[in-house]
Protein backbone atom coordinates (compact mmCIF):
# COMPACT_ATOMS: atom_id res chain seq x y z
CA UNK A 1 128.22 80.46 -135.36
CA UNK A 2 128.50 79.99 -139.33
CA UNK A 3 131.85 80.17 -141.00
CA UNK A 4 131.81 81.20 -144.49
CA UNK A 5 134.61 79.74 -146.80
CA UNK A 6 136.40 82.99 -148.40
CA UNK A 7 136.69 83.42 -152.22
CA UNK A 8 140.51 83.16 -153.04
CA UNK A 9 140.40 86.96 -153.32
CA UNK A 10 139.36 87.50 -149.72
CA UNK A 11 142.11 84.96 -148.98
CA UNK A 12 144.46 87.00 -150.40
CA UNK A 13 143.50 90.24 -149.03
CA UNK A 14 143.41 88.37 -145.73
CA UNK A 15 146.83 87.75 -145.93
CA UNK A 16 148.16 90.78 -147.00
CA UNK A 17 146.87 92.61 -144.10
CA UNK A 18 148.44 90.13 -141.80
CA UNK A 19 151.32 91.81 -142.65
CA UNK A 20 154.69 90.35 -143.85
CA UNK A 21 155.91 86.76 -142.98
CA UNK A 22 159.55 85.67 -141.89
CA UNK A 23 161.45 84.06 -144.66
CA UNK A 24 162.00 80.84 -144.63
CA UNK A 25 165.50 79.44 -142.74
CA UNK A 26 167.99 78.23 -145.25
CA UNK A 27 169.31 74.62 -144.60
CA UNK A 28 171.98 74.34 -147.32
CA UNK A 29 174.35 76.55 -148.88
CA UNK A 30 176.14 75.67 -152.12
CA UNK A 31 179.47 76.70 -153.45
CA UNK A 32 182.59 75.81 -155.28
CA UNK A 33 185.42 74.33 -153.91
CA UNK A 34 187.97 75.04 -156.85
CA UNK A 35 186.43 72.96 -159.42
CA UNK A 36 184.17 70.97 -157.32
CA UNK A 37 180.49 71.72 -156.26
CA UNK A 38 179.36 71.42 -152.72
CA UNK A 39 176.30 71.82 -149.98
CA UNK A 40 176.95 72.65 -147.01
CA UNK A 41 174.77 72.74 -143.87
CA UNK A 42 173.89 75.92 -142.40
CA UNK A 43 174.54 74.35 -138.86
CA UNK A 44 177.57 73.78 -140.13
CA UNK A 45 178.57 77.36 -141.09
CA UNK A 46 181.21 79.54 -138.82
CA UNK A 47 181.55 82.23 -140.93
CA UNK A 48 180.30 84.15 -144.19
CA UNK A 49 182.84 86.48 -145.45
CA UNK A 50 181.16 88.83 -148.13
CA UNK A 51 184.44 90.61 -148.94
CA UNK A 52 185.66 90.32 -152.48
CA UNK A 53 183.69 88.30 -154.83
CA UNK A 54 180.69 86.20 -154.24
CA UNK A 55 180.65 85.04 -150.64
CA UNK A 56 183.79 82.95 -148.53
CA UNK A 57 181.87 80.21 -146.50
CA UNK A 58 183.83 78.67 -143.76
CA UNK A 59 183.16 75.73 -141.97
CA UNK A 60 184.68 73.07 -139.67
CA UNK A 61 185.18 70.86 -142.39
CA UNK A 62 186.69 73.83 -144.72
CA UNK A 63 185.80 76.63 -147.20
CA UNK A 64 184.22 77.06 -150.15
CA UNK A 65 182.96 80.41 -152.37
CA UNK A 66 179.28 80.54 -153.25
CA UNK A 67 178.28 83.43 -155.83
CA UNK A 68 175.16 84.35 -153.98
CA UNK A 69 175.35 87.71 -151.61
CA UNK A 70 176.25 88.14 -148.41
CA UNK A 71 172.80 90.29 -148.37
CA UNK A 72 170.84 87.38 -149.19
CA UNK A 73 172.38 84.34 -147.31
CA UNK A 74 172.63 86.47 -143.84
CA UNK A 75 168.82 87.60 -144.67
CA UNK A 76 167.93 83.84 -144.21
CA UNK A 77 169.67 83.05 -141.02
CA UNK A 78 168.66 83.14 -137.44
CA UNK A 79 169.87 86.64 -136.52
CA UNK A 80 169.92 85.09 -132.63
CA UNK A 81 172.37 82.76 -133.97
CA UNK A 82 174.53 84.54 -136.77
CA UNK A 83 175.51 87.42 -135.95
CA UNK A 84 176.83 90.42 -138.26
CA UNK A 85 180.49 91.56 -136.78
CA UNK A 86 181.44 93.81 -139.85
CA UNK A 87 179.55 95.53 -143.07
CA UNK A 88 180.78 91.90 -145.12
CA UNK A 89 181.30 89.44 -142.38
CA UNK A 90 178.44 87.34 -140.46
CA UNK A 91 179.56 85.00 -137.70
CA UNK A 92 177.86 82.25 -136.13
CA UNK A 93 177.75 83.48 -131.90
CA UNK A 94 178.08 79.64 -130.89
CA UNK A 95 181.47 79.66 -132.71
CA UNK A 96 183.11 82.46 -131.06
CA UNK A 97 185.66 81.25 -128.16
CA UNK A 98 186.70 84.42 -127.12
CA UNK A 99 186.89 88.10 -127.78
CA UNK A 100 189.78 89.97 -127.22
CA UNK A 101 190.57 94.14 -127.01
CA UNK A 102 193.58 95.64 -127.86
CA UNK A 103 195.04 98.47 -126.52
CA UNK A 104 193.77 100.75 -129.36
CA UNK A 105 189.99 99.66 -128.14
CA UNK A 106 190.11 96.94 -131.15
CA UNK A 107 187.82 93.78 -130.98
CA UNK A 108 189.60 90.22 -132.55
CA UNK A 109 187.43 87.15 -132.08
CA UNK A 110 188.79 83.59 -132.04
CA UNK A 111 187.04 80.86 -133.31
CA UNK A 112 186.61 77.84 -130.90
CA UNK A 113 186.92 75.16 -134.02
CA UNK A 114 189.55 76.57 -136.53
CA UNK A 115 192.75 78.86 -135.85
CA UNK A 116 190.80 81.53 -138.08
CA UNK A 117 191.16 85.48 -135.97
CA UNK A 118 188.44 87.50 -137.21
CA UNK A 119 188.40 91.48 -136.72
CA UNK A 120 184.83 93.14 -135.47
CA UNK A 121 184.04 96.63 -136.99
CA UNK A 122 183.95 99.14 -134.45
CA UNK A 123 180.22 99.33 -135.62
CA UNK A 124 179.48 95.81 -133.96
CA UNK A 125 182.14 96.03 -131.29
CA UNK A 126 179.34 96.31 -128.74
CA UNK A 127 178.32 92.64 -128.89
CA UNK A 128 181.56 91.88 -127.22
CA UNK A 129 181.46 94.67 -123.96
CA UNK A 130 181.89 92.91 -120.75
CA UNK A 131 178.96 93.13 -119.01
């Protein structure tokens, strides 16, 4: 059987009906730490708070504020490893020591490496049912 090389036009037509592609995974994240700039590692990420301006990034190791979107950081991640918990707050699952209900059917998680309690929107409550 002969192959034919295709033209660069065929190559791109090719490609576009393959359909889309997953973006690439993010590695870093950078940010300010008052005056200072940081990276941080994405396996090193707990939590992205998108409330307020730019986006809160904790980590074991501390916070800092990075001025891109929540939108567009959390569209990078692993969504089998982050996981959204309200409309502004992604959370890496890993992190999560325990979820706890309150009486009023309210969700609270606790992170296993910092004292941080983080409320889950009743939208995204369901990740935390007992099974």
């Amino acid at each position: 059987m002969n192959a034919t090389p295709l033209e660069p036009d065929a190559a791109d037509a090719a490609c576009a009906r393959a359909g889309p592609t997953q973006p690439p995974r993010r590695r870093w994240i950078s940010g300010q730490d008052g005056r200072t700039a940081k990276l941080v590692a994405i396996d090193d990420v707990l939590v992205l708070d998108g409330t307020g301006a730019g986006t809160r990034v904790v980590s074991v190791a501390g916070e800092l504020r990075s001025h891109e979107p929540l939108h567009e950081l959390a569209a990078a991640l692993d969504p089998g490893r982050y996981w959204r918990i309200d409309t502004h707050v992604v959370v890496r699952a890993d992190a999560v020591a325990r979820a706890r209900r309150d009486a009023l059917g309210r969700v609270t998680l606790q992170l296993r490496q910092r004292p941080d309690t983080l409320p889950v929107g009743s939208a995204y409550a369901w990740r935390f049912e007992p099974c």
